[in-house]
PDB file of N, CA and C in Angstrom:
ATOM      1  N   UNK A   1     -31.410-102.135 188.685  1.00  0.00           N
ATOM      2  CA  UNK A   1     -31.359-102.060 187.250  1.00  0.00           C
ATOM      3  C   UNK A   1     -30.352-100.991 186.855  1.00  0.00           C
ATOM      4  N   UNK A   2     -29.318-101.340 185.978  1.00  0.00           N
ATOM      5  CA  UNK A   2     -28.459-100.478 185.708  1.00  0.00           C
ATOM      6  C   UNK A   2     -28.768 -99.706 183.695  1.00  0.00           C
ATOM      7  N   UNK A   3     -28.305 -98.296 184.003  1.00  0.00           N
ATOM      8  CA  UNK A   3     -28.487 -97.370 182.910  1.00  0.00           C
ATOM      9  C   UNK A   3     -27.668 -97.438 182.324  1.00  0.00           C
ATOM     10  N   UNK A   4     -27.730 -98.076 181.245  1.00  0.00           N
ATOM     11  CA  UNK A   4     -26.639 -98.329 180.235  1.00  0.00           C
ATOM     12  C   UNK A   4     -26.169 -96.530 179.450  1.00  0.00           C
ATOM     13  N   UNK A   5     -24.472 -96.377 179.575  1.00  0.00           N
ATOM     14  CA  UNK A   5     -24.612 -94.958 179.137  1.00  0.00           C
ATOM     15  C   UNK A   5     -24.718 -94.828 177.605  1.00  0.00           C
ATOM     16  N   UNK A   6     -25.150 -95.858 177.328  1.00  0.00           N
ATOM     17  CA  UNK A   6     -25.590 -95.749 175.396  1.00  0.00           C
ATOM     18  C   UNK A   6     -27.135 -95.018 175.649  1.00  0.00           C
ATOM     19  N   UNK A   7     -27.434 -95.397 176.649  1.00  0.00           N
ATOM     20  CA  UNK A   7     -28.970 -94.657 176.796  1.00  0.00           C
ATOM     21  C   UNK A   7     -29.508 -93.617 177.041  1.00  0.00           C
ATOM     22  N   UNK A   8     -28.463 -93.368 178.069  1.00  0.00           N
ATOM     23  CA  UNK A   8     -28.252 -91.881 178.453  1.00  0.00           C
ATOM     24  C   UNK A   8     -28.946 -90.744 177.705  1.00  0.00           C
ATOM     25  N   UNK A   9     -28.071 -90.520 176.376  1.00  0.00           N
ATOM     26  CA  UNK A   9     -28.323 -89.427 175.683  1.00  0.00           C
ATOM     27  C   UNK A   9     -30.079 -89.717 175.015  1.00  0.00           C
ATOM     28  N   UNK A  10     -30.414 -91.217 174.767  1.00  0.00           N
ATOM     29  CA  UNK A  10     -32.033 -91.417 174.383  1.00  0.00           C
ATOM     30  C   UNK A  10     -32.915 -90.536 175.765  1.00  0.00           C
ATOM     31  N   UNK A  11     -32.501 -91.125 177.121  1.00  0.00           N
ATOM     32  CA  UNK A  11     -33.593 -90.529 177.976  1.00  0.00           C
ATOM     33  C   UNK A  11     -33.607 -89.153 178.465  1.00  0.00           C
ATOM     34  N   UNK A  12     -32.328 -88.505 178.018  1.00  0.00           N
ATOM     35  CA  UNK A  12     -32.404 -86.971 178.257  1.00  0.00           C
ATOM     36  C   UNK A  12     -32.907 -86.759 177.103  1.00  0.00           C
ATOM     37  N   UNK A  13     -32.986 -86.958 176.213  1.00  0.00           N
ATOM     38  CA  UNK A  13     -33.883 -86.095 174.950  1.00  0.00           C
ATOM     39  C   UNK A  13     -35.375 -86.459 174.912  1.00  0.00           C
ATOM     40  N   UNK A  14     -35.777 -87.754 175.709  1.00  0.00           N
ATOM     41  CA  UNK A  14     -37.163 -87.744 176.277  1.00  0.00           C
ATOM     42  C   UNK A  14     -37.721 -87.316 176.910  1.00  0.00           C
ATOM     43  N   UNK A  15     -36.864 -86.745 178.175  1.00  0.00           N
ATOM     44  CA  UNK A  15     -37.070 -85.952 179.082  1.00  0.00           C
ATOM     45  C   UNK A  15     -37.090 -84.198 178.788  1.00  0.00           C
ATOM     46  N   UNK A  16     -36.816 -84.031 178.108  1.00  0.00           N
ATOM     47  CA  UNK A  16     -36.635 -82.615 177.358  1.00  0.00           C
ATOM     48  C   UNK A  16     -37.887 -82.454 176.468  1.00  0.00           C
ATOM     49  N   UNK A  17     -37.958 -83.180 175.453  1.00  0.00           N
ATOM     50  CA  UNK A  17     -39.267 -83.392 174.984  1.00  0.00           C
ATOM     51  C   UNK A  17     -40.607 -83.543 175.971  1.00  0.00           C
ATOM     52  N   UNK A  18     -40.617 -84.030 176.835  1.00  0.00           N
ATOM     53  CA  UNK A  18     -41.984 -84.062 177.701  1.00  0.00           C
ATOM     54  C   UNK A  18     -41.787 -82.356 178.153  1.00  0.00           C
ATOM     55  N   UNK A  19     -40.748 -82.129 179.072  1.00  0.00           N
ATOM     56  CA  UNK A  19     -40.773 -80.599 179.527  1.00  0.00           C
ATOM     57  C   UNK A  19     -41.249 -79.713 178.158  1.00  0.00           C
ATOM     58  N   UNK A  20     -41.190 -79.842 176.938  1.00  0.00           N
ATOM     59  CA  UNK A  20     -40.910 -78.864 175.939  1.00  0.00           C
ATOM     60  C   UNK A  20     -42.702 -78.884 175.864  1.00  0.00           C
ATOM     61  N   UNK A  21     -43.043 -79.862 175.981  1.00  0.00           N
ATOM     62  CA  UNK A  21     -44.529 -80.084 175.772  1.00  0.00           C
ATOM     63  C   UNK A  21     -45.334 -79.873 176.491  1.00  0.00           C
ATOM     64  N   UNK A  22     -44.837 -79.769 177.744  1.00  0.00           N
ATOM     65  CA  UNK A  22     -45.416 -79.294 178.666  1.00  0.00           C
ATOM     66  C   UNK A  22     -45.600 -77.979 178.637  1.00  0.00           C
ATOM     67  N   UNK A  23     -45.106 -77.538 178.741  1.00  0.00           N
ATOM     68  CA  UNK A  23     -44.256 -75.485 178.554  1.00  0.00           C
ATOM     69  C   UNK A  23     -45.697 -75.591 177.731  1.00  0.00           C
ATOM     70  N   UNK A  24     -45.352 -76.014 176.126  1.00  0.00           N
ATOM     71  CA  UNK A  24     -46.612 -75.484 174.980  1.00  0.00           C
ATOM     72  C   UNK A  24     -47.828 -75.684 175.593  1.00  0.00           C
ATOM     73  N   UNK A  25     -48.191 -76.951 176.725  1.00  0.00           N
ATOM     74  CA  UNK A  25     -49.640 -76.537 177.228  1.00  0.00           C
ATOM     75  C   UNK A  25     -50.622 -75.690 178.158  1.00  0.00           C
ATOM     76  N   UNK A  26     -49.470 -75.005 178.755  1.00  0.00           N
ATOM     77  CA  UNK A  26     -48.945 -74.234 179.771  1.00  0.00           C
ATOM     78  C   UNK A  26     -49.888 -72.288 178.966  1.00  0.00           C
ATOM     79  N   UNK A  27     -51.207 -72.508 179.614  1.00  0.00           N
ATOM     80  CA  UNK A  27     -51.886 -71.078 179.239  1.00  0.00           C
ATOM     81  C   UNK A  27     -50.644 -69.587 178.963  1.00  0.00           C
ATOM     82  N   UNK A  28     -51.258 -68.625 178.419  1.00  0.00           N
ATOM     83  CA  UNK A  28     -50.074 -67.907 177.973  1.00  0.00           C
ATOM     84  C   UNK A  28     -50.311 -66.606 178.495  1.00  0.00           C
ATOM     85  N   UNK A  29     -49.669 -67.113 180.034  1.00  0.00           N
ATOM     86  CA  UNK A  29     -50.010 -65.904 180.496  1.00  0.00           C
ATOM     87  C   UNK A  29     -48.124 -65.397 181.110  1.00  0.00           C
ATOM     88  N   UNK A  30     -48.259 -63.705 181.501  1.00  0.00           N
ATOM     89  CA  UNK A  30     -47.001 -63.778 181.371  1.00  0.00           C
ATOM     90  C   UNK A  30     -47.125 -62.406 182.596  1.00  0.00           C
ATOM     91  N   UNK A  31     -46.026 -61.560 182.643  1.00  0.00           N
ATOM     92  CA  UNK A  31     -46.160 -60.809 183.706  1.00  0.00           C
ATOM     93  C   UNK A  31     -46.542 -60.507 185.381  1.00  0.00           C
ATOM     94  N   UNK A  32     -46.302 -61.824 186.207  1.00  0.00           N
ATOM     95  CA  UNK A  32     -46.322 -61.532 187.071  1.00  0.00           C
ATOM     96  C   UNK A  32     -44.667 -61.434 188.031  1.00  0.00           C
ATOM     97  N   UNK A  33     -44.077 -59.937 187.787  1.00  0.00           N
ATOM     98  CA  UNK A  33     -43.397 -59.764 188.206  1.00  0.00           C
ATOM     99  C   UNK A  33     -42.098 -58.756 187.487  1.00  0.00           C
ATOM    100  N   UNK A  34     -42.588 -58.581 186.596  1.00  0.00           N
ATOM    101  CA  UNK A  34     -42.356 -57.718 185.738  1.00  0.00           C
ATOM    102  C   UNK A  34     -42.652 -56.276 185.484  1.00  0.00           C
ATOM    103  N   UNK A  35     -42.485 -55.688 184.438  1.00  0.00           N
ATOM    104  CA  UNK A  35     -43.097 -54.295 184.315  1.00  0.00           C
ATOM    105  C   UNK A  35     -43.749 -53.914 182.701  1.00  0.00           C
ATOM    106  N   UNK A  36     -44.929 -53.440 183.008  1.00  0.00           N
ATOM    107  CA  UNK A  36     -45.015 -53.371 181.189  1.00  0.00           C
ATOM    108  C   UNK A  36     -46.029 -52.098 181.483  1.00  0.00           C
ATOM    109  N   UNK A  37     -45.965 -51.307 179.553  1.00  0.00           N
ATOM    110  CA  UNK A  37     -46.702 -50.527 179.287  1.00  0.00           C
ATOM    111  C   UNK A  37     -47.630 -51.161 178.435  1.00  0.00           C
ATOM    112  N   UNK A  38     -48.744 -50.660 178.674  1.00  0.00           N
ATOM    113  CA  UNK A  38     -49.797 -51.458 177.689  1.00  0.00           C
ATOM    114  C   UNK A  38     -50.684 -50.392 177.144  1.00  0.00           C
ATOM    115  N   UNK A  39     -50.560 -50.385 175.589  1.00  0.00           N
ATOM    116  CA  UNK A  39     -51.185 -49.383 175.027  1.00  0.00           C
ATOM    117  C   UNK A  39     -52.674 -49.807 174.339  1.00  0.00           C
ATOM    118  N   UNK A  40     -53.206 -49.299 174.900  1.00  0.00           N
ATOM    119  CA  UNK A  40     -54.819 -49.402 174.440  1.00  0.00           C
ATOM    120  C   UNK A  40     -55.191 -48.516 172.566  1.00  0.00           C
ATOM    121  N   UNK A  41     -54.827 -49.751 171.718  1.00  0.00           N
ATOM    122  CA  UNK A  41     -54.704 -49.495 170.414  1.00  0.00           C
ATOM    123  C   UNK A  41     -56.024 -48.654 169.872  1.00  0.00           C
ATOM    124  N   UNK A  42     -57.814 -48.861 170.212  1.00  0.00           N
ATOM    125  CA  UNK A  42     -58.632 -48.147 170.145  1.00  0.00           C
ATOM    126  C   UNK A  42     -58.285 -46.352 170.634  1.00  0.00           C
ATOM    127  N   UNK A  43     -57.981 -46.451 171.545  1.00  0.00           N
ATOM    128  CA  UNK A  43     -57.792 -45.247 172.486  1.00  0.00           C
ATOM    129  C   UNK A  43     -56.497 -44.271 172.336  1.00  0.00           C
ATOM    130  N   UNK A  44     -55.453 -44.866 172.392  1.00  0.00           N
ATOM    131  CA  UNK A  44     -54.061 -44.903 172.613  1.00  0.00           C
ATOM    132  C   UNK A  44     -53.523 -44.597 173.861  1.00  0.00           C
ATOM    133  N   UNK A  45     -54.193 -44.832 175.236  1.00  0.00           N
ATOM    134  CA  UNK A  45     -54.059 -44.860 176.303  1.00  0.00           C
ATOM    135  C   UNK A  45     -52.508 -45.564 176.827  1.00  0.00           C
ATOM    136  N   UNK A  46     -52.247 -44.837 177.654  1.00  0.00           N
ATOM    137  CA  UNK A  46     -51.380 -45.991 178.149  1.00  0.00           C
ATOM    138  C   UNK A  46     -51.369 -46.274 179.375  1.00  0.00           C
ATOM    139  N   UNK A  47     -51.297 -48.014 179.705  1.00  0.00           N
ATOM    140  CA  UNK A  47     -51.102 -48.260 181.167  1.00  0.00           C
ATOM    141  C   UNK A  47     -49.930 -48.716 181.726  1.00  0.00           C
ATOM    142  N   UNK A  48     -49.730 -48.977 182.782  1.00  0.00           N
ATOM    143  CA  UNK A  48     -48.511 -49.280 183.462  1.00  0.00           C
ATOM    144  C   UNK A  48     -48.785 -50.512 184.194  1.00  0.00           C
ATOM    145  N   UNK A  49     -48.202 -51.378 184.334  1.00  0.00           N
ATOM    146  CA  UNK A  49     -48.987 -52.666 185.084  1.00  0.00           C
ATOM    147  C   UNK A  49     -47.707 -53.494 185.326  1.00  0.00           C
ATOM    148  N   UNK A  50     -47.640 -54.033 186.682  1.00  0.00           N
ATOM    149  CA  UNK A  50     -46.722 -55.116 186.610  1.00  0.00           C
ATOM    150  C   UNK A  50     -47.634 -57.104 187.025  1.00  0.00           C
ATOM    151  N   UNK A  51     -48.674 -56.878 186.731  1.00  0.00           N
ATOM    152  CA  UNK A  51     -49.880 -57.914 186.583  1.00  0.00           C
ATOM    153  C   UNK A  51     -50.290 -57.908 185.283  1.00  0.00           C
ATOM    154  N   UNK A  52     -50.163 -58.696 184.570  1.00  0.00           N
ATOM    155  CA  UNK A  52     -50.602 -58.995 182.638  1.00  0.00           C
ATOM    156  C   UNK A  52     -50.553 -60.345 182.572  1.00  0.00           C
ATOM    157  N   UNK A  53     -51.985 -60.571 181.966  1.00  0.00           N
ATOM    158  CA  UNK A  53     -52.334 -62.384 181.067  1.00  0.00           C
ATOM    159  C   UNK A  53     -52.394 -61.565 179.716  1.00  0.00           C
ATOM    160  N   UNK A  54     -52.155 -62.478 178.593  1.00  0.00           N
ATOM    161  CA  UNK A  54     -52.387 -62.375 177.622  1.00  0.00           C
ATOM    162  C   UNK A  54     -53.449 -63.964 177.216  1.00  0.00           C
ATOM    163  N   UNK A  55     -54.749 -63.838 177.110  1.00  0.00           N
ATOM    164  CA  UNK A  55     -55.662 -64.912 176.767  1.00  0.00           C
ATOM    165  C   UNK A  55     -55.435 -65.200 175.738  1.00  0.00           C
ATOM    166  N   UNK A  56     -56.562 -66.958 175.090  1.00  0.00           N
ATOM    167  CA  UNK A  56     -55.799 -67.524 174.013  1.00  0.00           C
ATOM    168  C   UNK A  56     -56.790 -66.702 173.161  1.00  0.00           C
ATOM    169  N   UNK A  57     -57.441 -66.361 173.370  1.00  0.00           N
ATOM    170  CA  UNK A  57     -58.607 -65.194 172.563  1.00  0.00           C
ATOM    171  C   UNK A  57     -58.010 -63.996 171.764  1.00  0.00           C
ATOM    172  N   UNK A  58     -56.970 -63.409 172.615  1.00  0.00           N
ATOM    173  CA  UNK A  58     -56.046 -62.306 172.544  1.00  0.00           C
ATOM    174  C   UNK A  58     -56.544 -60.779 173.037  1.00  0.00           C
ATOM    175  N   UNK A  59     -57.291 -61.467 174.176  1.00  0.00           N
ATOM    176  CA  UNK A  59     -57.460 -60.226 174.753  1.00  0.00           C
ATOM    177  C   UNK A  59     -56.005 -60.226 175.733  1.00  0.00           C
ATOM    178  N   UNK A  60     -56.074 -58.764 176.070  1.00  0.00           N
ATOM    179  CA  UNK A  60     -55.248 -58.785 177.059  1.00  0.00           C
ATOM    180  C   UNK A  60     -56.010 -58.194 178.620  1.00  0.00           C
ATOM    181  N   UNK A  61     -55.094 -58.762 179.379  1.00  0.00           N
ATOM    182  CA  UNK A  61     -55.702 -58.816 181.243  1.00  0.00           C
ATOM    183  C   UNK A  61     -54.568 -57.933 182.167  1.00  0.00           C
ATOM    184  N   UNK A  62     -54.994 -57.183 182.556  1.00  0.00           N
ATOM    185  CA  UNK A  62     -53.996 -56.429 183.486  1.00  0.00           C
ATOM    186  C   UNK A  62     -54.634 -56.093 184.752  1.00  0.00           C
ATOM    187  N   UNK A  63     -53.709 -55.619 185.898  1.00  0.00           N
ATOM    188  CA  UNK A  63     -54.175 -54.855 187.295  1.00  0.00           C
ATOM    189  C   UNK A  63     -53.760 -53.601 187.113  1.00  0.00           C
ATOM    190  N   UNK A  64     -54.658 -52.474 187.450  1.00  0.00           N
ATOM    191  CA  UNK A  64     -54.221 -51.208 187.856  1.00  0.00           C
ATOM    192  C   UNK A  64     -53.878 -50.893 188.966  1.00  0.00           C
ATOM    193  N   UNK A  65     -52.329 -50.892 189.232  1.00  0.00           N
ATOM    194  CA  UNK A  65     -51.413 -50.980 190.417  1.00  0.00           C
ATOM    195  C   UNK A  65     -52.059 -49.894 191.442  1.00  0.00           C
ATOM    196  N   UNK A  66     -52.631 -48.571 190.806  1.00  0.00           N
ATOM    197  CA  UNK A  66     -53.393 -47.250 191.739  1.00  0.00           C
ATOM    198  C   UNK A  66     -54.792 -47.733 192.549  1.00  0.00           C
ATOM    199  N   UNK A  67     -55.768 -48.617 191.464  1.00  0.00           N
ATOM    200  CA  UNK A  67     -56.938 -48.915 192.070  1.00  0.00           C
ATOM    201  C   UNK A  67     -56.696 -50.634 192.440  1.00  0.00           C
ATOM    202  N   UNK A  68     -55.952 -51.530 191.745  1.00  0.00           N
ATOM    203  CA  UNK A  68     -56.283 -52.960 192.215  1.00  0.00           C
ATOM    204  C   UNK A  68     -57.180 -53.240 191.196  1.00  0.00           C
ATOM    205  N   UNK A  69     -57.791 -52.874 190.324  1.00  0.00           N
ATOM    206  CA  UNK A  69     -58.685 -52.764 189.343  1.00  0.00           C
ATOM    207  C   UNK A  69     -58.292 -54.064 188.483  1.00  0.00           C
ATOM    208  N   UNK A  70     -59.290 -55.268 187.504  1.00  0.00           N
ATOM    209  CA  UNK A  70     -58.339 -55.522 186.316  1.00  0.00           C
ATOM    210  C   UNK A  70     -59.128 -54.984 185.282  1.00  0.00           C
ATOM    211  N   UNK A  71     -58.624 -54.797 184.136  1.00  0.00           N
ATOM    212  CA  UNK A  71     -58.781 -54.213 183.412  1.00  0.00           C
ATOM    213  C   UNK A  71     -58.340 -55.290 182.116  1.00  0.00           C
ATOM    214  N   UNK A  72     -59.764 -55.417 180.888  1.00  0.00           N
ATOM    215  CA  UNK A  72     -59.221 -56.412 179.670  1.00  0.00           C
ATOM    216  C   UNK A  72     -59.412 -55.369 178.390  1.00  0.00           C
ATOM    217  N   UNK A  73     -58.562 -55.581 177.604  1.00  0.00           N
ATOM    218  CA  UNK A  73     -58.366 -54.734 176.355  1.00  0.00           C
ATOM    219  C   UNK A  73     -58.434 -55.873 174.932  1.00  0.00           C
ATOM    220  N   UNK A  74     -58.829 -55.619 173.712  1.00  0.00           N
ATOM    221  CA  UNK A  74     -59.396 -56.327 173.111  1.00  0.00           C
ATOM    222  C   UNK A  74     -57.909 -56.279 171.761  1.00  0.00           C
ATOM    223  N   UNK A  75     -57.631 -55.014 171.836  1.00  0.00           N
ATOM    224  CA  UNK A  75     -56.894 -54.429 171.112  1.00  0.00           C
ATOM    225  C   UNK A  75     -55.565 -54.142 171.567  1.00  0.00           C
ATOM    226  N   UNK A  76     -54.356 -54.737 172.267  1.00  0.00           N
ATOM    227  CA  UNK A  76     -53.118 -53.996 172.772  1.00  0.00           C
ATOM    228  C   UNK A  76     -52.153 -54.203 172.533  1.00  0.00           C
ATOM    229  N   UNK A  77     -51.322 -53.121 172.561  1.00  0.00           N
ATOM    230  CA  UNK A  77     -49.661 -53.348 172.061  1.00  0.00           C
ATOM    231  C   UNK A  77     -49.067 -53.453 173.899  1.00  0.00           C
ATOM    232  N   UNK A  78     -48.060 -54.317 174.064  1.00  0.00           N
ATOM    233  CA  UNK A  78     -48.028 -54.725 175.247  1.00  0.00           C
ATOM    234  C   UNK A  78     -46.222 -54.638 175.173  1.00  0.00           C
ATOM    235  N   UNK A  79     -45.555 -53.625 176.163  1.00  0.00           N
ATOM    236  CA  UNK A  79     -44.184 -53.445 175.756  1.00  0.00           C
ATOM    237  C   UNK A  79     -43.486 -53.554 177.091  1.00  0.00           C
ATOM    238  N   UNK A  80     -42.619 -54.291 177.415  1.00  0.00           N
ATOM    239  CA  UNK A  80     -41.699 -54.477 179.003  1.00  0.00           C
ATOM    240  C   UNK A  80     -40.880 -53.095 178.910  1.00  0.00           C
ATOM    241  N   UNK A  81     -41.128 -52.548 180.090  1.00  0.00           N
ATOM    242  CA  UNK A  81     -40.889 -51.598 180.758  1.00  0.00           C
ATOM    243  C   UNK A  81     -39.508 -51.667 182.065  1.00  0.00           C
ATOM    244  N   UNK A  82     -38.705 -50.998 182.181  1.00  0.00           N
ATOM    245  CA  UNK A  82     -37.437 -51.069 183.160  1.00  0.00           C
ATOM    246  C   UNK A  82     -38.455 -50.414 184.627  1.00  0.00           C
ATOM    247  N   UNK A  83     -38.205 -51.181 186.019  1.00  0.00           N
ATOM    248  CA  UNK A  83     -38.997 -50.600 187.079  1.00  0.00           C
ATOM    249  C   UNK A  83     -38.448 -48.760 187.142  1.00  0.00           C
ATOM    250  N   UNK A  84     -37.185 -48.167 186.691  1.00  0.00           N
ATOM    251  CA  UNK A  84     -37.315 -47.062 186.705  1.00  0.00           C
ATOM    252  C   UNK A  84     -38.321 -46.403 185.638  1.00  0.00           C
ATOM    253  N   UNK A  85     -39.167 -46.583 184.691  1.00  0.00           N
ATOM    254  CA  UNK A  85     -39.906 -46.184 183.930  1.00  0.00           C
ATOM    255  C   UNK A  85     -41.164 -45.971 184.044  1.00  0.00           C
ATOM    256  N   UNK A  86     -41.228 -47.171 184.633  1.00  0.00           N
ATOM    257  CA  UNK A  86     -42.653 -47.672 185.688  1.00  0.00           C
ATOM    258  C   UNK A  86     -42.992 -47.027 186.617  1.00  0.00           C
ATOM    259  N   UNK A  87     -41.588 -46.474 187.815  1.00  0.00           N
ATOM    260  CA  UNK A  87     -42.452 -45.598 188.934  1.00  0.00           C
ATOM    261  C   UNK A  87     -42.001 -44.437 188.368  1.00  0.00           C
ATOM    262  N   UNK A  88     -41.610 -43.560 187.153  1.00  0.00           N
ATOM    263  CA  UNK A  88     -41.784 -42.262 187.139  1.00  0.00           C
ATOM    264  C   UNK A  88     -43.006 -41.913 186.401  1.00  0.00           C
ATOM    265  N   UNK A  89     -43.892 -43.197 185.637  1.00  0.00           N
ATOM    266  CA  UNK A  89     -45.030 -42.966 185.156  1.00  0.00           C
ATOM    267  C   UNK A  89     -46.211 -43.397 186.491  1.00  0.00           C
ATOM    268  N   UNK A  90     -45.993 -43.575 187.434  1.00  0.00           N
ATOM    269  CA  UNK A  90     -46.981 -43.480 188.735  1.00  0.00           C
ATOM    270  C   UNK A  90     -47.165 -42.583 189.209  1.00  0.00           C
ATOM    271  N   UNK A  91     -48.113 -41.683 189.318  1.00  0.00           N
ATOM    272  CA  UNK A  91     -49.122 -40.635 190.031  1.00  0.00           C
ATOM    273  C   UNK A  91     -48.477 -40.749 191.049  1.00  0.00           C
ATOM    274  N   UNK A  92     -47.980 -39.011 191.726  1.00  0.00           N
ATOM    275  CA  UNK A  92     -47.592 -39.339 192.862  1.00  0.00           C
ATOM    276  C   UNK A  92     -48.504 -38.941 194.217  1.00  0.00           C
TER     277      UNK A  92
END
């Protein structure tokens, strides 16, 4: 069966559309591999984490890189961090 190139441009924009829709069903989680500070808005704590979900609830989910710990915050401002920022805020 041959692809007529009048069609072409119809089945790449179908195909783009399914990926695009996909992505939106796709939980919203983000940070594995990254670096972020996460400020605990009750408290004003701050953490360092390169492990973060953000739930559809809006809590937020992190690991504490020192203990392995996770840790969920109800309340957070959540900001990407450069890895030099990250290990001068690590306990040495």
């Amino acid at each position: 069966m041959k692809c007529s190139p009048r069609r072409l441009p119809g089945a790449l924009l179908a195909g783009l559309i399914c990926i695009g829709l996909a992505a939106c069903s796709m939980p919203p989680v983000m940070g594995f591999g990254g670096y972020y500070a996460v400020t605990d808005e009750a408290t004003g704590k701050v953490y360092y984490t390169q492990k973060l979900s953000r739930e559809k609830r809006g809590v937020v989910e992190f690991q504490d890189p020192a203990t392995g710990a996770w840790t969920s915050l109800k309340s957070a401002q959540v900001r990407e961090i450069s890895a030099a920022e990250f290990r001068s805020a690590q306990p040495l």
